[in-house]
ModelCIF file with pLDDT and N, C-alpha, C, O atoms, coordinates in Angstrom:
data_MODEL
#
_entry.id   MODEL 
#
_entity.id                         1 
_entity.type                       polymer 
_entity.pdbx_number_of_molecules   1 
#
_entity_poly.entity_id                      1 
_entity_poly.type                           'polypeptide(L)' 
_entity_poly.nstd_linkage                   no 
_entity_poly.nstd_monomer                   no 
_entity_poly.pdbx_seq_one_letter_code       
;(UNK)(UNK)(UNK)(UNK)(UNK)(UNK)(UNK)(UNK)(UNK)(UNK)(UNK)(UNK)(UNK)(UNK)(UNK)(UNK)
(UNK)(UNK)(UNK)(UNK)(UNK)(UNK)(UNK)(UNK)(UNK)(UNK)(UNK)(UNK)(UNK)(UNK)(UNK)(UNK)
(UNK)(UNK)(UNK)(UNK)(UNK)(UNK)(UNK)(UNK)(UNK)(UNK)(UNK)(UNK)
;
_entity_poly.pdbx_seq_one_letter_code_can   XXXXXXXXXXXXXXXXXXXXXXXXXXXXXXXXXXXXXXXXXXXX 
_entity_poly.pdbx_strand_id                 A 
#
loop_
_entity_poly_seq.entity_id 
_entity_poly_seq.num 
_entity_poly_seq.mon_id 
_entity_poly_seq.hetero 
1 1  UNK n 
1 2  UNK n 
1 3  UNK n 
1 4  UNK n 
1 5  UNK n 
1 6  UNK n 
1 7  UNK n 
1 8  UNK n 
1 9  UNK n 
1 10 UNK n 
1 11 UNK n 
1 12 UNK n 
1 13 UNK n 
1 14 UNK n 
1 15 UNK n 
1 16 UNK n 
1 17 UNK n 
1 18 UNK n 
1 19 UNK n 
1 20 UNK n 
1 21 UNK n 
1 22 UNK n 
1 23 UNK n 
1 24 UNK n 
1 25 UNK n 
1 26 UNK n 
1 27 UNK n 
1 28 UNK n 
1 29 UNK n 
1 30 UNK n 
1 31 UNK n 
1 32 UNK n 
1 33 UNK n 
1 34 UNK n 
1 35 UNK n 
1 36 UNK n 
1 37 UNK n 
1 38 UNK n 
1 39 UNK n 
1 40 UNK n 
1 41 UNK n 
1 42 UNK n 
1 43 UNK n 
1 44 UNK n 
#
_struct_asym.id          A 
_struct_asym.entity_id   1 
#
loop_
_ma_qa_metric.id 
_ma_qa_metric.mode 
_ma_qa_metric.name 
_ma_qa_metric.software_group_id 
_ma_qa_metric.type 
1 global pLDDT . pLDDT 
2 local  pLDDT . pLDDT 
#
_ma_qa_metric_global.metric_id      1 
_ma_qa_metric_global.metric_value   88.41 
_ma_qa_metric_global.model_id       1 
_ma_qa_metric_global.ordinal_id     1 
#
loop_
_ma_qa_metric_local.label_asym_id 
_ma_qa_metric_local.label_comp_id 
_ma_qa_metric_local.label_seq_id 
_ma_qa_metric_local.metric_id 
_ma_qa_metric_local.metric_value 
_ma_qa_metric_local.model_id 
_ma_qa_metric_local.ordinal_id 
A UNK 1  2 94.00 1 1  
A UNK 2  2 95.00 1 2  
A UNK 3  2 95.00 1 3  
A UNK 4  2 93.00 1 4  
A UNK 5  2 94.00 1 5  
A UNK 6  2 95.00 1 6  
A UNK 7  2 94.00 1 7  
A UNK 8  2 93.00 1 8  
A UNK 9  2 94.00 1 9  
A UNK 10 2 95.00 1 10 
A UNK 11 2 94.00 1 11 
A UNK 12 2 93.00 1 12 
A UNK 13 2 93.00 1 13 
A UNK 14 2 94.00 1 14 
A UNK 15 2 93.00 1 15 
A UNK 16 2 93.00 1 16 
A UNK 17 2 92.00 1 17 
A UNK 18 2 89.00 1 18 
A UNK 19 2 91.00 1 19 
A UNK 20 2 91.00 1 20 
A UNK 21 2 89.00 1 21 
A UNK 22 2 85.00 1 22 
A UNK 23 2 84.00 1 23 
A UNK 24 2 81.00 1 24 
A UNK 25 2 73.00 1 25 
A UNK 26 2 70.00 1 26 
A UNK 27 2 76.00 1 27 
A UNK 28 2 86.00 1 28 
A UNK 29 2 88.00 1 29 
A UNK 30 2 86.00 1 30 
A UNK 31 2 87.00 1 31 
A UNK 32 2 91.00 1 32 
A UNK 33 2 90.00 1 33 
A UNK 34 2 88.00 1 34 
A UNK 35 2 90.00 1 35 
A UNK 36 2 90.00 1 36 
A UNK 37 2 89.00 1 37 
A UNK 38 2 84.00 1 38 
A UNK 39 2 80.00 1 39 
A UNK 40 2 81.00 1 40 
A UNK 41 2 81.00 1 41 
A UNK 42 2 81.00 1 42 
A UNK 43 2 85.00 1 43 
A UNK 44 2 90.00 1 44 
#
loop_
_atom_site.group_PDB 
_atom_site.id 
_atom_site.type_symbol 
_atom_site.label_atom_id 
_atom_site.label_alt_id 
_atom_site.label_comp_id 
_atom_site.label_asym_id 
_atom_site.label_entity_id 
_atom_site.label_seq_id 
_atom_site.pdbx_PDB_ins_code 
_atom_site.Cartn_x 
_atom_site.Cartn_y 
_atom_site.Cartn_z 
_atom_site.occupancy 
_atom_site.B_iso_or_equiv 
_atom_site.pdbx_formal_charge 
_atom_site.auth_seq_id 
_atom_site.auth_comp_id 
_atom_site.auth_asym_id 
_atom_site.auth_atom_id 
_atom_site.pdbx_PDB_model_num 
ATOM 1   N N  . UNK A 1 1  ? 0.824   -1.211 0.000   1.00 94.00 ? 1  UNK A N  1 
ATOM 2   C CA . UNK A 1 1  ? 0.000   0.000  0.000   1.00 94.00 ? 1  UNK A CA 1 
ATOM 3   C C  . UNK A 1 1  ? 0.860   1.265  0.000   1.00 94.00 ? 1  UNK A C  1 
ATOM 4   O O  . UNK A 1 1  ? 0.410   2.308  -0.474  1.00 94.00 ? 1  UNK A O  1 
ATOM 5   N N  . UNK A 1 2  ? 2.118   1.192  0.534   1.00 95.00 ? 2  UNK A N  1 
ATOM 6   C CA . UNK A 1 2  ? 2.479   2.382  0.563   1.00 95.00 ? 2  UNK A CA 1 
ATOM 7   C C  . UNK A 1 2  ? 3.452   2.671  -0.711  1.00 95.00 ? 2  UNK A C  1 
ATOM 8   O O  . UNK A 1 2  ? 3.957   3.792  -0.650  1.00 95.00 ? 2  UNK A O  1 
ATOM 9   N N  . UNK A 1 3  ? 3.813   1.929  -1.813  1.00 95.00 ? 3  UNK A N  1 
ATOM 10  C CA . UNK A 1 3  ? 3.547   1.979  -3.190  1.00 95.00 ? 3  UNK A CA 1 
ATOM 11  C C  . UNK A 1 3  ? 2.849   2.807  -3.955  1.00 95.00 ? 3  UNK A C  1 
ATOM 12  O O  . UNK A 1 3  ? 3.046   3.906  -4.475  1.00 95.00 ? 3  UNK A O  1 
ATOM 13  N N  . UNK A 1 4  ? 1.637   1.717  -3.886  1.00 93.00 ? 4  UNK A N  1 
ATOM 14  C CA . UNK A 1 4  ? 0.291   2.495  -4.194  1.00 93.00 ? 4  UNK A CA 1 
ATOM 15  C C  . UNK A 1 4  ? 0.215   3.796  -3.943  1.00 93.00 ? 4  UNK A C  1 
ATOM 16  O O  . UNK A 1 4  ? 0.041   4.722  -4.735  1.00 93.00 ? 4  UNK A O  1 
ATOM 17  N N  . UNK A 1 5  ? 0.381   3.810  -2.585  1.00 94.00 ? 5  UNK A N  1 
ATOM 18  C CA . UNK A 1 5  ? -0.023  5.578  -2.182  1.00 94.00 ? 5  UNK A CA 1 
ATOM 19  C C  . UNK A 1 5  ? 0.563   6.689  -3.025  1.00 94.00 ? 5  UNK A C  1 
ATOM 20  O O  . UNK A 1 5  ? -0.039  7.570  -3.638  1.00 94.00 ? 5  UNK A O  1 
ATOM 21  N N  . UNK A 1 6  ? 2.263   6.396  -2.903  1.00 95.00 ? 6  UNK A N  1 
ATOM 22  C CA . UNK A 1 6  ? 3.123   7.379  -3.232  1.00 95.00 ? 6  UNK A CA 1 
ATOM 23  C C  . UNK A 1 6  ? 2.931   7.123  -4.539  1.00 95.00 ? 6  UNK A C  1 
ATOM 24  O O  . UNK A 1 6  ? 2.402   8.156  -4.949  1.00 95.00 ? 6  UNK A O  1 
ATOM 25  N N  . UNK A 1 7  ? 3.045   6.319  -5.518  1.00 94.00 ? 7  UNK A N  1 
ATOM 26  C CA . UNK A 1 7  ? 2.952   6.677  -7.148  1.00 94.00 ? 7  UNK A CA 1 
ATOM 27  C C  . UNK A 1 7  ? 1.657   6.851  -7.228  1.00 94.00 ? 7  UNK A C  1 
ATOM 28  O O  . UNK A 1 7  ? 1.912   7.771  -6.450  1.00 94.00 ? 7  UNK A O  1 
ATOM 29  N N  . UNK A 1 8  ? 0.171   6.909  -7.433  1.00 93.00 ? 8  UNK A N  1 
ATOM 30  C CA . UNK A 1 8  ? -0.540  7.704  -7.379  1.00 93.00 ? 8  UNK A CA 1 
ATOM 31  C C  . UNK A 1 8  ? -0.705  8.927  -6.821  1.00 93.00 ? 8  UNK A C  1 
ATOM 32  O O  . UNK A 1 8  ? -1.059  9.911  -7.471  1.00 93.00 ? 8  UNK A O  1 
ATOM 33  N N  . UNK A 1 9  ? -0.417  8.932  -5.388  1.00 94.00 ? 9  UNK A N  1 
ATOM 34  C CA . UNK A 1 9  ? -0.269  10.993 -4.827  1.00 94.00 ? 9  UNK A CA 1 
ATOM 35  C C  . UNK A 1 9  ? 0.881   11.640 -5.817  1.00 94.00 ? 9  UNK A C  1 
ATOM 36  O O  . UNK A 1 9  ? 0.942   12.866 -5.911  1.00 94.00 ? 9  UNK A O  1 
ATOM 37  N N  . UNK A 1 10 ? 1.865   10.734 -6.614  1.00 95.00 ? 10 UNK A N  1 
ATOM 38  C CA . UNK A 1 10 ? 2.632   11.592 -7.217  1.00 95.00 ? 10 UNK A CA 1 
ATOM 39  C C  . UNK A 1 10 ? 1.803   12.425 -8.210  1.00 95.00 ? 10 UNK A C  1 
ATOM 40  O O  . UNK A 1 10 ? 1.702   13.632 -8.429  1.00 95.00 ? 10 UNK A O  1 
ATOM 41  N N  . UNK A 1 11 ? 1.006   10.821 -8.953  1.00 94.00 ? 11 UNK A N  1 
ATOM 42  C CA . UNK A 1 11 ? 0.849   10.921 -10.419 1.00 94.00 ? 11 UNK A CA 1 
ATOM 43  C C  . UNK A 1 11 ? -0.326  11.817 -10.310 1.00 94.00 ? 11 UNK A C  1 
ATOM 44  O O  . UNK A 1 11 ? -0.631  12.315 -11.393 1.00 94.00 ? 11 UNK A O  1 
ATOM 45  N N  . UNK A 1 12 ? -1.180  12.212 -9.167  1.00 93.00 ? 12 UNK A N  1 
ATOM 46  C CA . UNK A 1 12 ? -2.211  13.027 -8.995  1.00 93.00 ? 12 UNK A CA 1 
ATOM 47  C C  . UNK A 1 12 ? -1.728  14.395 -9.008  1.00 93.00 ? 12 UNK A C  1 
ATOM 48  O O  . UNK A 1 12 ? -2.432  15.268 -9.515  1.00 93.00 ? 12 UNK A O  1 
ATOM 49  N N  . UNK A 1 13 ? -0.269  14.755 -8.355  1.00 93.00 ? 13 UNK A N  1 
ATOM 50  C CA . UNK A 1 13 ? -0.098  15.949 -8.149  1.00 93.00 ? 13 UNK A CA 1 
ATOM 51  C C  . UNK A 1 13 ? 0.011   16.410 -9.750  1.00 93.00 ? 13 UNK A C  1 
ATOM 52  O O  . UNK A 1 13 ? -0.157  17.544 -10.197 1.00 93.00 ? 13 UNK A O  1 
ATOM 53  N N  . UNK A 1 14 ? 0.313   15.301 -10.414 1.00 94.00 ? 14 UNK A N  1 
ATOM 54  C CA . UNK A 1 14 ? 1.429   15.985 -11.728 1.00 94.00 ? 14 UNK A CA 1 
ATOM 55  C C  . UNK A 1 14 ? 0.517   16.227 -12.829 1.00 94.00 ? 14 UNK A C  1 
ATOM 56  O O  . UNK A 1 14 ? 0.937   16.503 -13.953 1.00 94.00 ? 14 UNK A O  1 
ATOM 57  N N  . UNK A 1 15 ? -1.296  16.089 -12.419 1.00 93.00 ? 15 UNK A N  1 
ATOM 58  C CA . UNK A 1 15 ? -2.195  15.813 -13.396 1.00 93.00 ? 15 UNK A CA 1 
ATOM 59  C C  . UNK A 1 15 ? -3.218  17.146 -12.839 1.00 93.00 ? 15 UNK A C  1 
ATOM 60  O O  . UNK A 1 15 ? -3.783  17.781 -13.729 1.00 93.00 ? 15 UNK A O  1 
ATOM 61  N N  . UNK A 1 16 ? -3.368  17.412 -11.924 1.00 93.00 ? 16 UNK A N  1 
ATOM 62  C CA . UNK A 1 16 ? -4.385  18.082 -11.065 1.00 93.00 ? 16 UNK A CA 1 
ATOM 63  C C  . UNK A 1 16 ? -3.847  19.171 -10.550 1.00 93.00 ? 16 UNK A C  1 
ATOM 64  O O  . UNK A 1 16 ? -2.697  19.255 -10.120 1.00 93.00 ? 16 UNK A O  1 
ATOM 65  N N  . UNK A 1 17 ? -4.690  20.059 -10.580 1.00 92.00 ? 17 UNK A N  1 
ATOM 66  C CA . UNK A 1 17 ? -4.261  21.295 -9.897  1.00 92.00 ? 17 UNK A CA 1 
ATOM 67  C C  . UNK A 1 17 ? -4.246  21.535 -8.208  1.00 92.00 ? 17 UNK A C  1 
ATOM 68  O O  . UNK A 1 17 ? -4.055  20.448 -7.663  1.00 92.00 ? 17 UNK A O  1 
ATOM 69  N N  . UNK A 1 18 ? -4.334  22.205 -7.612  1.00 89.00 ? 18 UNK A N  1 
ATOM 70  C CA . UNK A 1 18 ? -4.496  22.574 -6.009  1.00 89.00 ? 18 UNK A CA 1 
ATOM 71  C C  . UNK A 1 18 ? -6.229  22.220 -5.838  1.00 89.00 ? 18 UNK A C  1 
ATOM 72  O O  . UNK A 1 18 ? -6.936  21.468 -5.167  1.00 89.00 ? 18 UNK A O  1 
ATOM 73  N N  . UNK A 1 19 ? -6.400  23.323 -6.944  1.00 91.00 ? 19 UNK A N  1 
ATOM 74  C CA . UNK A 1 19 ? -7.772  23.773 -6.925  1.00 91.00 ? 19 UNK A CA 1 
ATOM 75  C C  . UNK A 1 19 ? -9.053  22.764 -7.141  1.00 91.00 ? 19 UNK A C  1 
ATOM 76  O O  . UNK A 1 19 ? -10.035 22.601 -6.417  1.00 91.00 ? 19 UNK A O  1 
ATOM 77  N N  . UNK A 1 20 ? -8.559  21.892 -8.894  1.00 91.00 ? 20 UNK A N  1 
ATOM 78  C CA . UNK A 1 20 ? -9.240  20.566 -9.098  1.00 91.00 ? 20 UNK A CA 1 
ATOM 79  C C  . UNK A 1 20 ? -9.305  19.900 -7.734  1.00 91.00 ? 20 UNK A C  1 
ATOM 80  O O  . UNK A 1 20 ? -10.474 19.755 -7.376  1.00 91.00 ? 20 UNK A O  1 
ATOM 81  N N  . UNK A 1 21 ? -8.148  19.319 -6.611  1.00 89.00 ? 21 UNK A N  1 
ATOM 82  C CA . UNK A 1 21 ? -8.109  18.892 -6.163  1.00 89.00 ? 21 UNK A CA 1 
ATOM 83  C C  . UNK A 1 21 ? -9.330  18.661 -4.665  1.00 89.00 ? 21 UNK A C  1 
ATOM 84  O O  . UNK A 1 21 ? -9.836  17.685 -4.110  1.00 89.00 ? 21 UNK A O  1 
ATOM 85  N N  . UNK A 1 22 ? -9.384  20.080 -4.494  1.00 85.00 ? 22 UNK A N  1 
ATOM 86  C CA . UNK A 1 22 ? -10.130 20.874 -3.416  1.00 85.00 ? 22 UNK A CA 1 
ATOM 87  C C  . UNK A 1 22 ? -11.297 20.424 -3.756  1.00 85.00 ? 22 UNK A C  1 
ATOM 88  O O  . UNK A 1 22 ? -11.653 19.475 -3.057  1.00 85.00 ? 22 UNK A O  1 
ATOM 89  N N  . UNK A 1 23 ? -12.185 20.806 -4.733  1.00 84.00 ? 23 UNK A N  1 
ATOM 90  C CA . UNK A 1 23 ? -13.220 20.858 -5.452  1.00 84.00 ? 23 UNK A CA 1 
ATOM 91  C C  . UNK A 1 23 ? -13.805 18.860 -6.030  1.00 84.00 ? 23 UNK A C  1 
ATOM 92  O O  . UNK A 1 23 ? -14.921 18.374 -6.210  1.00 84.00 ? 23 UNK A O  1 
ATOM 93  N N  . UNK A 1 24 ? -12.684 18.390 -6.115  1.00 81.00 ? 24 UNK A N  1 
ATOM 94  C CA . UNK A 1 24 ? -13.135 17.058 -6.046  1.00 81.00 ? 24 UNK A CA 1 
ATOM 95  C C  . UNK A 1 24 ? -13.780 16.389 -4.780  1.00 81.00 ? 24 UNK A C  1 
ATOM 96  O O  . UNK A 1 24 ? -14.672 15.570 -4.557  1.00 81.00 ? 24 UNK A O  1 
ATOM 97  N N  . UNK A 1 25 ? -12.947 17.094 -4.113  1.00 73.00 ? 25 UNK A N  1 
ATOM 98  C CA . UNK A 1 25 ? -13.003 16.945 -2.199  1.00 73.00 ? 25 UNK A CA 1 
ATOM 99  C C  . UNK A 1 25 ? -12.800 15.243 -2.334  1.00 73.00 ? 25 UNK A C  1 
ATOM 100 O O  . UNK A 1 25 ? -11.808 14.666 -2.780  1.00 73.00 ? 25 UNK A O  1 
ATOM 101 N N  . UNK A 1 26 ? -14.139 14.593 -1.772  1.00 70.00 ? 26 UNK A N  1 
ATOM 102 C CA . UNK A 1 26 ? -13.848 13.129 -1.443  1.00 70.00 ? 26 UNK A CA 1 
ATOM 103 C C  . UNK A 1 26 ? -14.437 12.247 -2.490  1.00 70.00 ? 26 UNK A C  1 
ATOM 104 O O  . UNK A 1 26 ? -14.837 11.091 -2.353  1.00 70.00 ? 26 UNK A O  1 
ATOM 105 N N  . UNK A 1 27 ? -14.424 12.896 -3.425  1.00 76.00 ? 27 UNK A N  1 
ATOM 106 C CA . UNK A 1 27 ? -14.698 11.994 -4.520  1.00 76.00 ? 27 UNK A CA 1 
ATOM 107 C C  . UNK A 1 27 ? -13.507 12.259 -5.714  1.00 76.00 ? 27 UNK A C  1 
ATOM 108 O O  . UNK A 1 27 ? -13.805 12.289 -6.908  1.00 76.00 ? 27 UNK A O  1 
ATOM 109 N N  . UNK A 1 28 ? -12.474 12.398 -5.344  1.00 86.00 ? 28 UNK A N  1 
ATOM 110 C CA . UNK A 1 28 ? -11.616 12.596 -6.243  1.00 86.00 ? 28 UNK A CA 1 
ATOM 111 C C  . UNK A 1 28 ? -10.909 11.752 -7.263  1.00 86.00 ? 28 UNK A C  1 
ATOM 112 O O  . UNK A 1 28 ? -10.245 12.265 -8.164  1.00 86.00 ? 28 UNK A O  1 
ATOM 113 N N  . UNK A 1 29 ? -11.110 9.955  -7.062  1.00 88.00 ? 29 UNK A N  1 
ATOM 114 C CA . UNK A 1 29 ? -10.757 9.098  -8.102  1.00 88.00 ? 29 UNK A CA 1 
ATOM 115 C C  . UNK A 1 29 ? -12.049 9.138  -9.308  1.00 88.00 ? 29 UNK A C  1 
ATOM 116 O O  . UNK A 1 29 ? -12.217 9.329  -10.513 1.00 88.00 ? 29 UNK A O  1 
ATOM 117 N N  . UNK A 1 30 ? -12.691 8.863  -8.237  1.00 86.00 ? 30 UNK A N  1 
ATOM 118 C CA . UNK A 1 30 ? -13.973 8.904  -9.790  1.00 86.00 ? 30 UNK A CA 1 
ATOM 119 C C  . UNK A 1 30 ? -14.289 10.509 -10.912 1.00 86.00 ? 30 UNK A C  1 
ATOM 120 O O  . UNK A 1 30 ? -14.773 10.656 -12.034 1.00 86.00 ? 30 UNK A O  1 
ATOM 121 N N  . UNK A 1 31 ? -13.723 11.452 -9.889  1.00 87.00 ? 31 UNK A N  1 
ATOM 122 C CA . UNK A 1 31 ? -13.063 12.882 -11.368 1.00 87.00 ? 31 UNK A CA 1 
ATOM 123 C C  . UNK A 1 31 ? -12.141 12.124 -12.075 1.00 87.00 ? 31 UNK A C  1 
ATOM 124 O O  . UNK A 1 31 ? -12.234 11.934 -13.288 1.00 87.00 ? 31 UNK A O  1 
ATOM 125 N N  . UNK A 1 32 ? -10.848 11.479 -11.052 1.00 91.00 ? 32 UNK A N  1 
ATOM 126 C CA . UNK A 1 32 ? -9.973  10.896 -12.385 1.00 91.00 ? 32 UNK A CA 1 
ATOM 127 C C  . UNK A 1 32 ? -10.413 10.437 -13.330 1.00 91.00 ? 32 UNK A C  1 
ATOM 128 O O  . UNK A 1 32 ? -10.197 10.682 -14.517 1.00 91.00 ? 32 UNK A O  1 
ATOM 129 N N  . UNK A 1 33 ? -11.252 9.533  -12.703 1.00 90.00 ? 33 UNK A N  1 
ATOM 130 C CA . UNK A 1 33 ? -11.459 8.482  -13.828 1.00 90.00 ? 33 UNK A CA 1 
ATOM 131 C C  . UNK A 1 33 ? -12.277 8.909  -14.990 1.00 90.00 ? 33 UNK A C  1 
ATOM 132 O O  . UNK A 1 33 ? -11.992 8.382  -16.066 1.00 90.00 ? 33 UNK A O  1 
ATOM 133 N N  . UNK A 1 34 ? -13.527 10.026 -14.951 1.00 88.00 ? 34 UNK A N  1 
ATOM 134 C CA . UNK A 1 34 ? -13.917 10.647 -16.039 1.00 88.00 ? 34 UNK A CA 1 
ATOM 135 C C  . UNK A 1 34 ? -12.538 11.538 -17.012 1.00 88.00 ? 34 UNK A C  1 
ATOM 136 O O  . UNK A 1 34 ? -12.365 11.540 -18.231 1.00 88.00 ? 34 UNK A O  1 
ATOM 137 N N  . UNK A 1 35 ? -11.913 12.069 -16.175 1.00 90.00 ? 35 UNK A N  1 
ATOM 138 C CA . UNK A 1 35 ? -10.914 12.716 -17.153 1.00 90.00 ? 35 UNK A CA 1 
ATOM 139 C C  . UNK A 1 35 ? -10.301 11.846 -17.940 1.00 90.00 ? 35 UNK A C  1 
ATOM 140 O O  . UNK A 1 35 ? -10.504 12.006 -19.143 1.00 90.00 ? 35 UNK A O  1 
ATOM 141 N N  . UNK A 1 36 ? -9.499  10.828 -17.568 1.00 90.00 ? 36 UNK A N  1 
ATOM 142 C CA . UNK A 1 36 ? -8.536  9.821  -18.769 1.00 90.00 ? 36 UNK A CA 1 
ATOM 143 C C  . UNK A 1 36 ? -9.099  9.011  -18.825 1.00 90.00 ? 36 UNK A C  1 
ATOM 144 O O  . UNK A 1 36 ? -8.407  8.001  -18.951 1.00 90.00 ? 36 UNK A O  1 
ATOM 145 N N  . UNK A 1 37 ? -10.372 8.788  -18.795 1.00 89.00 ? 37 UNK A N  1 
ATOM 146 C CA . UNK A 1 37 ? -10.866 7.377  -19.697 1.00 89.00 ? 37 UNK A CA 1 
ATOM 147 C C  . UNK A 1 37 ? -12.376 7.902  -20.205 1.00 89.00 ? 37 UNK A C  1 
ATOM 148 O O  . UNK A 1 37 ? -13.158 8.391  -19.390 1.00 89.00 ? 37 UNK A O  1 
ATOM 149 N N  . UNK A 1 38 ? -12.710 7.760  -21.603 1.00 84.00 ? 38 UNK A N  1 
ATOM 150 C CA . UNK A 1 38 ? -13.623 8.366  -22.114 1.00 84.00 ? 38 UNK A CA 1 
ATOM 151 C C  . UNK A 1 38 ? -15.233 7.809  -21.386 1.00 84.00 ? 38 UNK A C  1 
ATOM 152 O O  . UNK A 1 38 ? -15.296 7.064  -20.408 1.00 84.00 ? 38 UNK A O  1 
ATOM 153 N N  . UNK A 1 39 ? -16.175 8.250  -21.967 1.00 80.00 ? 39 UNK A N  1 
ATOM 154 C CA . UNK A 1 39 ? -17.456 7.853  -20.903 1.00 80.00 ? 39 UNK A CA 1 
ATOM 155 C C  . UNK A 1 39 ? -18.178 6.258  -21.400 1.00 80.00 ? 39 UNK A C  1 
ATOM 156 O O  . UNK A 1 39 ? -17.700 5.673  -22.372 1.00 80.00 ? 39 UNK A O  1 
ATOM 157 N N  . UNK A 1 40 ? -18.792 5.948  -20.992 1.00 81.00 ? 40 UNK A N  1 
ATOM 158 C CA . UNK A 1 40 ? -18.750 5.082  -19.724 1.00 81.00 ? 40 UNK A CA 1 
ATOM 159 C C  . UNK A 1 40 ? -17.639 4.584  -19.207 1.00 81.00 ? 40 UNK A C  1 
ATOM 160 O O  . UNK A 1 40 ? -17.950 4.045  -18.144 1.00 81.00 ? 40 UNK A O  1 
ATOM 161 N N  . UNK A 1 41 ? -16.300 4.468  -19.444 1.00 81.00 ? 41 UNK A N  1 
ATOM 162 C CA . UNK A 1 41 ? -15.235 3.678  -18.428 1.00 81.00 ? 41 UNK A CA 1 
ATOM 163 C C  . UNK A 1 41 ? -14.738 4.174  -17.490 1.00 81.00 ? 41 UNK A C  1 
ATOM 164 O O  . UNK A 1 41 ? -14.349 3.573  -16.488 1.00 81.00 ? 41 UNK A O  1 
ATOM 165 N N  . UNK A 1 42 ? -14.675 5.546  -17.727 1.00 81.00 ? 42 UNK A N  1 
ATOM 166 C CA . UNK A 1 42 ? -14.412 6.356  -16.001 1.00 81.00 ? 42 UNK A CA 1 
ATOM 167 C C  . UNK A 1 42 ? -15.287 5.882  -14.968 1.00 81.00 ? 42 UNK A C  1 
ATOM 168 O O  . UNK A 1 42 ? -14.884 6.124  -13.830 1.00 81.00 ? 42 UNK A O  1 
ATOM 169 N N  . UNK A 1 43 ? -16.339 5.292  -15.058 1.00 85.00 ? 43 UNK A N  1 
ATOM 170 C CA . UNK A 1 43 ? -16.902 4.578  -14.036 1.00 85.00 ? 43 UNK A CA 1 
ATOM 171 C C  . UNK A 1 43 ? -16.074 3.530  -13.031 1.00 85.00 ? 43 UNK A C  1 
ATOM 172 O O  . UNK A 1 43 ? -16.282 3.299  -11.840 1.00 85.00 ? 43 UNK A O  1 
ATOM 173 N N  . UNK A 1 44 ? -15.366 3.143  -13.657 1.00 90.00 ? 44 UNK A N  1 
ATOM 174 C CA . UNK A 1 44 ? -14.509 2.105  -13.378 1.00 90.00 ? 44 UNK A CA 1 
ATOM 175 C C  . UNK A 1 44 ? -13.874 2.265  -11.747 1.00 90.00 ? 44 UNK A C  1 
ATOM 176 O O  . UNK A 1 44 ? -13.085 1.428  -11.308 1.00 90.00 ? 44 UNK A O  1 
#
């Protein structure tokens, strides 16, 4: 897990703004997932 953690919190910082981030609040994988994967698979 702590893998996981750090290469995603990286790969989040390097994709997302402060602001996106804020504004996702606690739903912030499923924004990912609409952004890089077209619609319906951001569901995922």
């Amino acid at each position: 897990i702590f893998l996981m953690f750090e290469l995603l919190q990286v790969t989040l910082q390097m994709g997302l703004s402060d602001d996106q981030i804020n504004k996702a609040s606690t739903n912030l994988l499923p924004v990912v997932g609409d952004l890089i994967f077209p619609h319906p698979w951001g569901d995922i």
